[in-house]
N, C-alpha and C. Protein backbone atom coordinates (compact mmCIF):
# COMPACT_ATOMS: atom_id res chain seq x y z
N UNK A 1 -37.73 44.88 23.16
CA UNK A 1 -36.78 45.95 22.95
C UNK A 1 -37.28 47.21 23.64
N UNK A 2 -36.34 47.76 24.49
CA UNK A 2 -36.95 49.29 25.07
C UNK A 2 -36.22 50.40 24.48
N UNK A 3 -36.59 51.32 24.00
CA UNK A 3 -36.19 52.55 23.27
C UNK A 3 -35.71 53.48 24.65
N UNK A 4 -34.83 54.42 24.89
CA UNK A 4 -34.74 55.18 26.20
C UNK A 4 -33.98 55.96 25.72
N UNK A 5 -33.69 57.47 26.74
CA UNK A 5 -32.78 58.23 26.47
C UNK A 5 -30.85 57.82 27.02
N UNK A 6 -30.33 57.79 26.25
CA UNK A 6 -29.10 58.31 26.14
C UNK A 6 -28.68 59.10 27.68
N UNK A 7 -27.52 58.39 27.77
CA UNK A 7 -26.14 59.09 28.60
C UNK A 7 -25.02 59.29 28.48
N UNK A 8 -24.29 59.95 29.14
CA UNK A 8 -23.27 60.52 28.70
C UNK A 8 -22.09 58.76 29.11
N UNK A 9 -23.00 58.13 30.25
CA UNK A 9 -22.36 56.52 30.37
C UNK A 9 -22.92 55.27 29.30
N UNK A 10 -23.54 55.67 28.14
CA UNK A 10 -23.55 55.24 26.94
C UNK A 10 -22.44 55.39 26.12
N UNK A 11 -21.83 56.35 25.98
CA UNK A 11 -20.82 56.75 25.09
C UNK A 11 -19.73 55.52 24.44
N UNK A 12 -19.36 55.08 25.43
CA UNK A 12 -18.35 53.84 24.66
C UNK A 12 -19.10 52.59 23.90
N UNK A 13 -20.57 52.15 24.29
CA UNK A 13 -21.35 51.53 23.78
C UNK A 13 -22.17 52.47 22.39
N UNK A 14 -21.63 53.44 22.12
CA UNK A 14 -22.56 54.54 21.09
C UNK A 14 -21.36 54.25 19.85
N UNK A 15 -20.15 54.74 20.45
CA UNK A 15 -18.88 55.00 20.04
C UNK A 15 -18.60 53.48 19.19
N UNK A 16 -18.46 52.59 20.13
CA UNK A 16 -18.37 50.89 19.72
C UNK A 16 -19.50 50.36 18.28
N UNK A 17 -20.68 50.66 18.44
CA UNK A 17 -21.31 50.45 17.33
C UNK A 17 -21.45 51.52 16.22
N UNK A 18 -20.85 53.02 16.15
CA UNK A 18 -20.62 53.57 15.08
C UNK A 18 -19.55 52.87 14.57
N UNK A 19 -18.26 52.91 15.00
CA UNK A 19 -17.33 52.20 14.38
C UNK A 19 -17.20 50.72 13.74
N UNK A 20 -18.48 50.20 14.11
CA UNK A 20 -18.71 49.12 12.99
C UNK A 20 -19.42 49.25 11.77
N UNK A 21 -20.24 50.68 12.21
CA UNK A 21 -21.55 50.69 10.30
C UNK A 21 -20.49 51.19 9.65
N UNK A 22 -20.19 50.93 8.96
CA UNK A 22 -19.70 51.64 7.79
C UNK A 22 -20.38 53.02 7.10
N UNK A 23 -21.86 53.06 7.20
CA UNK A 23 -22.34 54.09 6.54
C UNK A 23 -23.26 55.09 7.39
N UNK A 24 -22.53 55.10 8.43
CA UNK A 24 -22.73 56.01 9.64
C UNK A 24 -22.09 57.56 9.91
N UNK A 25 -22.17 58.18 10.22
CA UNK A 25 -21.62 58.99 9.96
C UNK A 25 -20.35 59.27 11.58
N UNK A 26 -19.49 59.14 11.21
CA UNK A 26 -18.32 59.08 11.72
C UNK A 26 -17.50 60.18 12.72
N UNK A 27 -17.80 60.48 14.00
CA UNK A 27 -17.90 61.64 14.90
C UNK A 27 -16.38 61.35 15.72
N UNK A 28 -15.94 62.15 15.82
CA UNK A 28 -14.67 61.88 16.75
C UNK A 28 -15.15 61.91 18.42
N UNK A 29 -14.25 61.47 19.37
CA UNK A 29 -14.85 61.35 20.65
C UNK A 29 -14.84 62.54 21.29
N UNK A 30 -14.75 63.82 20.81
CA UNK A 30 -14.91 65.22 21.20
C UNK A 30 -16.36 65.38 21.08
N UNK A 31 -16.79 65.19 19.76
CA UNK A 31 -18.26 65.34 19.10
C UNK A 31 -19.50 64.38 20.21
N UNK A 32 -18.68 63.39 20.37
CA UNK A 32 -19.47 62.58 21.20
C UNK A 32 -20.06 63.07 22.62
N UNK A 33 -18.48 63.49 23.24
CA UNK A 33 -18.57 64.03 24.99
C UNK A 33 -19.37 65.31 24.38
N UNK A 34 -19.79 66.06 23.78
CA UNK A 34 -20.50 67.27 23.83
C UNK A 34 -21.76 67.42 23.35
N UNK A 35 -22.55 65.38 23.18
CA UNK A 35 -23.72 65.28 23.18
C UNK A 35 -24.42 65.57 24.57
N UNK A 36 -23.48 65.41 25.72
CA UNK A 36 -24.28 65.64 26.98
C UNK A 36 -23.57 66.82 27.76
N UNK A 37 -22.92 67.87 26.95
CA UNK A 37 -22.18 69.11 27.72
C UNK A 37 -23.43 69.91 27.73
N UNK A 38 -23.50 70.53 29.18
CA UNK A 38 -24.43 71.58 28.78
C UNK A 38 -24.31 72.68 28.30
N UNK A 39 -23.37 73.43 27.50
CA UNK A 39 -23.33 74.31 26.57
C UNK A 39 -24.02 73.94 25.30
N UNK A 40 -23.68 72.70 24.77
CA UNK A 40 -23.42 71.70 23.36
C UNK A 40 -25.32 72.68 23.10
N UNK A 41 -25.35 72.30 21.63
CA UNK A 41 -26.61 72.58 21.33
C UNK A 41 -27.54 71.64 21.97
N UNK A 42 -28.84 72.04 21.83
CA UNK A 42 -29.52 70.61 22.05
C UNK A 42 -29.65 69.59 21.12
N UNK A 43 -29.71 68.36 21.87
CA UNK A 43 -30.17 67.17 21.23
C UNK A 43 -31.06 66.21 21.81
N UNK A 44 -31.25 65.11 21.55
CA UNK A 44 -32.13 64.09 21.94
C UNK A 44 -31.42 62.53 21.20
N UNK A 45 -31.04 62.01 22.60
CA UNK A 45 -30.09 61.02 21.72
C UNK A 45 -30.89 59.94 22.54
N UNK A 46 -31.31 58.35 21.87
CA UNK A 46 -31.86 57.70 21.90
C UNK A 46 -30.81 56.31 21.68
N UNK A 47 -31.17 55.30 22.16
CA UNK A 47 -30.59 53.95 22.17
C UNK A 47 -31.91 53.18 22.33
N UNK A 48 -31.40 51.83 21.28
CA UNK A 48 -32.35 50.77 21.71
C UNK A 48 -31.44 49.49 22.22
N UNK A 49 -32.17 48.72 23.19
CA UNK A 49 -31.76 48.18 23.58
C UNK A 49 -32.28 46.67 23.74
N UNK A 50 -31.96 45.37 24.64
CA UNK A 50 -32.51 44.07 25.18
C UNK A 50 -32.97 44.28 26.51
N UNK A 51 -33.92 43.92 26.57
CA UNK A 51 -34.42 43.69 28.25
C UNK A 51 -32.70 43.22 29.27
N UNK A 52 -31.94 42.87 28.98
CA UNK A 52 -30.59 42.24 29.16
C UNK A 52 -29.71 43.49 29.21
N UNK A 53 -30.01 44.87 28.90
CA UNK A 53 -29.31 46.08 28.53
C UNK A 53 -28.15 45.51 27.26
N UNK A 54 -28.27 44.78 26.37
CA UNK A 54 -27.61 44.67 25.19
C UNK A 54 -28.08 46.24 24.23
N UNK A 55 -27.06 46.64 23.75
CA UNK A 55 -27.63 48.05 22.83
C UNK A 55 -27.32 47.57 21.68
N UNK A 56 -28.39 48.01 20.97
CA UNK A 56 -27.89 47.16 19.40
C UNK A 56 -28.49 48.49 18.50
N UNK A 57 -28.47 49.86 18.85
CA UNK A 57 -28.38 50.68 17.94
C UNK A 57 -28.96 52.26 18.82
N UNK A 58 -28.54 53.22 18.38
CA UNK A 58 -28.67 54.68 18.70
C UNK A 58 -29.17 55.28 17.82
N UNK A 59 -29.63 56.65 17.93
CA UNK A 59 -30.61 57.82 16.64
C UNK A 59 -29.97 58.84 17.71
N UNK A 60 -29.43 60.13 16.97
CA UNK A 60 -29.41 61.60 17.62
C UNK A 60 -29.98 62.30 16.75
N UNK A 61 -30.47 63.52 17.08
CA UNK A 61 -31.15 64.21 16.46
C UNK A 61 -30.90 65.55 17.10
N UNK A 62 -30.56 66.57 16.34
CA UNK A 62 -30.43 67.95 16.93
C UNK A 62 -31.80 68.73 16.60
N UNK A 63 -31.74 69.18 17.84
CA UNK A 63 -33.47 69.81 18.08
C UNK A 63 -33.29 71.29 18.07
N UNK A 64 -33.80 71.99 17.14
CA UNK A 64 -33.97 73.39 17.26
C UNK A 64 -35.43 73.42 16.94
N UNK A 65 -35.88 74.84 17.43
CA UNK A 65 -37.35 75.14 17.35
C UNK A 65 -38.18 74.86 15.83
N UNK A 66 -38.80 74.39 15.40
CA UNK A 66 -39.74 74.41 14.18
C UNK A 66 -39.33 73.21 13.31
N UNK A 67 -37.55 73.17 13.80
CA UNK A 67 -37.00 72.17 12.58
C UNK A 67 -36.02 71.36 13.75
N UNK A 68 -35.70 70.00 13.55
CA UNK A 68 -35.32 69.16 13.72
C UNK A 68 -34.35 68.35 12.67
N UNK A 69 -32.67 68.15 13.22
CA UNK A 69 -31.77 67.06 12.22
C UNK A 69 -31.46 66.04 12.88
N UNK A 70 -31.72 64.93 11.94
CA UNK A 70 -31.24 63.56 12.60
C UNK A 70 -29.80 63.33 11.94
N UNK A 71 -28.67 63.08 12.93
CA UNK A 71 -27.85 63.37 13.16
C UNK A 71 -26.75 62.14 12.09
N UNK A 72 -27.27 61.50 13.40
CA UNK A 72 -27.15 59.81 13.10
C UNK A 72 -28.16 58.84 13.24
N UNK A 73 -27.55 57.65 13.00
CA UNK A 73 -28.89 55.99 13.24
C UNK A 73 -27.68 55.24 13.25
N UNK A 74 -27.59 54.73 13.47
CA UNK A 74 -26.66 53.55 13.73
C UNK A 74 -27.30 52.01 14.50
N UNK A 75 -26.99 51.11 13.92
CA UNK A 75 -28.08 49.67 14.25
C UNK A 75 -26.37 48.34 13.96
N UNK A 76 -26.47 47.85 15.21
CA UNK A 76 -25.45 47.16 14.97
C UNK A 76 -25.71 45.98 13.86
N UNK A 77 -24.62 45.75 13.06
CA UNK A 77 -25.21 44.84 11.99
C UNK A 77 -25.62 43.83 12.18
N UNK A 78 -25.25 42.61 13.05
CA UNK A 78 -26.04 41.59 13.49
C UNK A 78 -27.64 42.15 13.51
N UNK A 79 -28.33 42.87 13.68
CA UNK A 79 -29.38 42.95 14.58
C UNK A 79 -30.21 43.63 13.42
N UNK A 80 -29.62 43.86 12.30
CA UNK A 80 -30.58 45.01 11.14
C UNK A 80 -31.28 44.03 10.78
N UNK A 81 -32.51 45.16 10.19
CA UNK A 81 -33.73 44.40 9.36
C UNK A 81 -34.68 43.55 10.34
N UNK A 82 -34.38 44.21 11.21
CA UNK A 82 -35.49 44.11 12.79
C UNK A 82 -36.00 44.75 13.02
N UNK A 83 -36.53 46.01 12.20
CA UNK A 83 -36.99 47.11 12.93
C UNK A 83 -36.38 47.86 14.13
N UNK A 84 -35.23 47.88 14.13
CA UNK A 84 -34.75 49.02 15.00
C UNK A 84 -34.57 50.01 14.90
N UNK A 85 -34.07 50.25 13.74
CA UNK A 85 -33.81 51.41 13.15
C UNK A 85 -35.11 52.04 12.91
N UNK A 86 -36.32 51.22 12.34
CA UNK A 86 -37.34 51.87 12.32
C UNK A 86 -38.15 52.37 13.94
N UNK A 87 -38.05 52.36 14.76
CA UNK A 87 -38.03 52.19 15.66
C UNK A 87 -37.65 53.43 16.42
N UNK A 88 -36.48 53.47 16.47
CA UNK A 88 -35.47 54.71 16.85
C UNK A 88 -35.83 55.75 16.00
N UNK A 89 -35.96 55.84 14.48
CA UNK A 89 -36.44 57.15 14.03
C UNK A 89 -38.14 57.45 14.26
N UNK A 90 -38.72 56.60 14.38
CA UNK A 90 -39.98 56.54 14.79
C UNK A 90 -40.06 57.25 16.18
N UNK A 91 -39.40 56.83 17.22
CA UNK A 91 -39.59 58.00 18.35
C UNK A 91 -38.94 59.31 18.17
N UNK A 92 -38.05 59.39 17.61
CA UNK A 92 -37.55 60.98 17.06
C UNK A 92 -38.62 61.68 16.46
N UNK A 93 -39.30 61.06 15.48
CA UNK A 93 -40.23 61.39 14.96
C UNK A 93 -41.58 62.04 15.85
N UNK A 94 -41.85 61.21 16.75
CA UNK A 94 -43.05 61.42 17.82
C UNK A 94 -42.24 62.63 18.67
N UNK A 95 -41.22 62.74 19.32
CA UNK A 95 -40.70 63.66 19.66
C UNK A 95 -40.81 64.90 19.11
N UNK A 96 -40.63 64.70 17.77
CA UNK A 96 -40.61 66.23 16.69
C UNK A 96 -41.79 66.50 16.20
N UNK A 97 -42.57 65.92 16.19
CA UNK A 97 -44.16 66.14 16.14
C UNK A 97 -44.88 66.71 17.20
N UNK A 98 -44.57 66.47 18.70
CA UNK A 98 -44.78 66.65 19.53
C UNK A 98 -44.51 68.23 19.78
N UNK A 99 -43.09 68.84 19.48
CA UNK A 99 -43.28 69.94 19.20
C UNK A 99 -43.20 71.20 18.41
N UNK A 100 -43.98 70.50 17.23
CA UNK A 100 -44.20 70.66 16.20
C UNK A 100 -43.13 71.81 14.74
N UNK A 101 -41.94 69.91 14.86
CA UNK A 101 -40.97 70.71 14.42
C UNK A 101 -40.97 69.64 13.39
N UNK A 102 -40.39 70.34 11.81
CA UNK A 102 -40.00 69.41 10.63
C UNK A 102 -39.19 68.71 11.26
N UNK A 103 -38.77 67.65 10.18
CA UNK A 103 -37.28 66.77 10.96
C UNK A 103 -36.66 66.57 9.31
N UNK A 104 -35.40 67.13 8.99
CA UNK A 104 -34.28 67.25 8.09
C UNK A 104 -33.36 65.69 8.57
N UNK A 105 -32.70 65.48 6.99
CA UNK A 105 -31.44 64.52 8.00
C UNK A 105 -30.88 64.04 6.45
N UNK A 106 -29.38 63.92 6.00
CA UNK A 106 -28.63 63.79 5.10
C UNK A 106 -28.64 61.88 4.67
N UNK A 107 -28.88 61.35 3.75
CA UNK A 107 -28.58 60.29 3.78
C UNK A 107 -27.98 59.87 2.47
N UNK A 108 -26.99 58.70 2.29
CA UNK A 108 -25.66 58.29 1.21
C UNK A 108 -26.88 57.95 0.39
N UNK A 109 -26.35 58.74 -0.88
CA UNK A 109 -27.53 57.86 -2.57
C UNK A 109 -27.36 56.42 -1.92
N UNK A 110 -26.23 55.81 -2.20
CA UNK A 110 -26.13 54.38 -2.41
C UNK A 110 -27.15 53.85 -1.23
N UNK A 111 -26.86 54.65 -0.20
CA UNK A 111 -27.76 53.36 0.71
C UNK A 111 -29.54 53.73 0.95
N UNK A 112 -29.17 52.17 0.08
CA UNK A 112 -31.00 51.98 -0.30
C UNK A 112 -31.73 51.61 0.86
N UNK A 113 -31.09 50.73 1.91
CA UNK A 113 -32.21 50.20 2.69
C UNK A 113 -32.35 51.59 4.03
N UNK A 114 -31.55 52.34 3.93
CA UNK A 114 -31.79 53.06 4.72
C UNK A 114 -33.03 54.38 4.24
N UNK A 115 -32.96 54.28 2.74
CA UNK A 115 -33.46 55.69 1.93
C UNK A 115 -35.15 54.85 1.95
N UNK A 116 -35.21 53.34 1.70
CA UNK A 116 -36.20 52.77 2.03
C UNK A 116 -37.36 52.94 2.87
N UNK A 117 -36.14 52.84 4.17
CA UNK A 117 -36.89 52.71 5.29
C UNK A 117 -37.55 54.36 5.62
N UNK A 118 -36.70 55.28 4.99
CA UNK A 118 -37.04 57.00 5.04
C UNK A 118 -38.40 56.92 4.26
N UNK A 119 -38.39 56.36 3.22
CA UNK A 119 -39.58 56.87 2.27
C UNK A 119 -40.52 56.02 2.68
N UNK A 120 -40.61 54.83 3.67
CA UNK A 120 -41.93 53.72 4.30
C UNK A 120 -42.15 55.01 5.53
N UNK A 121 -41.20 55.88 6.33
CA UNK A 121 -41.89 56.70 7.05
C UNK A 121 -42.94 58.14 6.95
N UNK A 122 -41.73 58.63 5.46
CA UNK A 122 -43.18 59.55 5.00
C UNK A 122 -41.67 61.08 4.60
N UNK A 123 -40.50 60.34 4.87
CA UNK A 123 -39.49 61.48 4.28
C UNK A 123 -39.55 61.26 3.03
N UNK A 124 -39.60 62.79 2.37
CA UNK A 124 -39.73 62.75 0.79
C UNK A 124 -37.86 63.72 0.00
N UNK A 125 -37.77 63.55 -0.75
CA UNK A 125 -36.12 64.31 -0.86
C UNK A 125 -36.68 65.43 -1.19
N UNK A 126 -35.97 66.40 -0.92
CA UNK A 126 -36.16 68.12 -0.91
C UNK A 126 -34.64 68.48 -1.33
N UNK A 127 -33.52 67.85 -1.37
CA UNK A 127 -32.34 68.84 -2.28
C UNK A 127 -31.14 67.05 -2.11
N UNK A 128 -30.26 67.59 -2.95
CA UNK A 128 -29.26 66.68 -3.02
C UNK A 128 -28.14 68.01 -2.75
N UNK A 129 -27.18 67.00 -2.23
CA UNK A 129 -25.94 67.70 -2.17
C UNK A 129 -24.42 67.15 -2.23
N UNK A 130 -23.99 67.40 -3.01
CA UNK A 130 -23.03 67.09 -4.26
C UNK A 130 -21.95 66.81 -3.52
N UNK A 131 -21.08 66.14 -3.56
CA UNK A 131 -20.04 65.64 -3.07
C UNK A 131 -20.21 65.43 -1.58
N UNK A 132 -21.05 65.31 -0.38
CA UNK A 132 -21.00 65.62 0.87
C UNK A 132 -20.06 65.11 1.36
N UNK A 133 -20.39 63.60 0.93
CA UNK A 133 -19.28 61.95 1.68
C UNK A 133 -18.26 62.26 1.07
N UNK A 134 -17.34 61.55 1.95
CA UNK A 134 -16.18 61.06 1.60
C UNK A 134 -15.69 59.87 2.17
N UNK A 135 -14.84 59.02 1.96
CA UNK A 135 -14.11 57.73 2.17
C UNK A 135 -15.78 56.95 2.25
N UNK A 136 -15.95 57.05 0.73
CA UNK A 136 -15.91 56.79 -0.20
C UNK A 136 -16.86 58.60 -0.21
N UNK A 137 -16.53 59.54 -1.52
CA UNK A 137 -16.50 60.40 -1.93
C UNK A 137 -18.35 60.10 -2.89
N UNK A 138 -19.43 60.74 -2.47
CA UNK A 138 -20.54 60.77 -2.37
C UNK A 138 -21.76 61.55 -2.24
N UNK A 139 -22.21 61.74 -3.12
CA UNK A 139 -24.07 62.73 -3.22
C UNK A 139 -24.35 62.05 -2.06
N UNK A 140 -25.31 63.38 -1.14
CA UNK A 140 -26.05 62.91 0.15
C UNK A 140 -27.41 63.36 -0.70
N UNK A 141 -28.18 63.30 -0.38
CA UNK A 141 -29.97 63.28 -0.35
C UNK A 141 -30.26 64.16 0.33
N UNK A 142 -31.05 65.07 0.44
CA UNK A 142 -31.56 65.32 1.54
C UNK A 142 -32.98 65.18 1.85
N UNK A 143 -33.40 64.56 3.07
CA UNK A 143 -34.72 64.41 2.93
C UNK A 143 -35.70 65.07 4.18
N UNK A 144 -36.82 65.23 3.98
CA UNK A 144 -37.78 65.92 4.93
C UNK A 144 -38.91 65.28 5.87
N UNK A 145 -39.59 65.70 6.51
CA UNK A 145 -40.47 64.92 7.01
C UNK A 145 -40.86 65.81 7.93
N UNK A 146 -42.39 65.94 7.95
CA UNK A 146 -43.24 65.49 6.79
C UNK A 146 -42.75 66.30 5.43
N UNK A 147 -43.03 65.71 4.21
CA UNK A 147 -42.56 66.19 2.77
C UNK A 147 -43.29 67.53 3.45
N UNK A 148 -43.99 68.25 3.38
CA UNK A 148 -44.58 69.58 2.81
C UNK A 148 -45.33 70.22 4.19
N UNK A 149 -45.16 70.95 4.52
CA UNK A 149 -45.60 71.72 6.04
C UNK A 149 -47.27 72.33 5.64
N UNK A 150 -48.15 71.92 5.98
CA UNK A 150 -49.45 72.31 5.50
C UNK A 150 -49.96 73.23 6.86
């Protein structure tokens, strides 16, 4: 599997596997084209892929100075529980360490294997927030990383 940056000729392959997670967070194709506008804030958008260029999942993350949000993760479902997902936030991670920024990012109570895989990396929850989701209507988490800035 090779981890790489994102293009703006990713998009229909980004677009194609959000619209299958269900618990992804759901961007219209405006939100999308203005991951690579150069006005758009910054980001750092990531895909993993097959030696074959098969993509079987993306991570964005909006990068501001000190602090860092991960945006999305998205892992096509065939392919979960492979470590991809761990994977993809794992280089976000090295990225945001690198310059030496927290990394924030909202995730659904219900989903455990994702809140899992947050707390095997070292995100600890720092606030909940009350109704965020909707379709289906839902507490987000919020979690940190690293827990505590020393």
């Amino acid at each position: 599997m090779l981890i790489r940056a994102a293009s703006a000729a990713d998009l229909p392959l980004m677009r194609a596997l959000e619209q299958q997670a269900v618990t992804a967070a759901h961007w219209g194709e405006r939100d999308y084209a203005a991951l690579f506008s150069p006005d758009a804030p910054q980001r750092l958008a990531l895909l993993a892929e097959s030696d074959s260029g098969q993509v079987f999942g993306f991570a964005i993350a909006r990068c501001s100075p000190g602090e860092w949000e991960i945006e999305n993760v998205v892992v096509a479902v065939e392919h979960r529980r492979r470590g991809i997902g761990r994977a993809l936030v794992q280089e976000l991670l090295q990225a945001a360490r690198a310059g030496g920024a927290a990394v924030l990012l909202e995730v659904r109570e219900s989903n455990s294997a994702a809140r899992q895989l947050y707390e095997a990396l070292g995100f600890a929850q720092v606030g909940r927030r009350v109704g965020y989701y909707r379709d289906p209507p839902e507490d987000a988490l919020l979690l940190r990383f690293p827990a505590q800035i020393s």
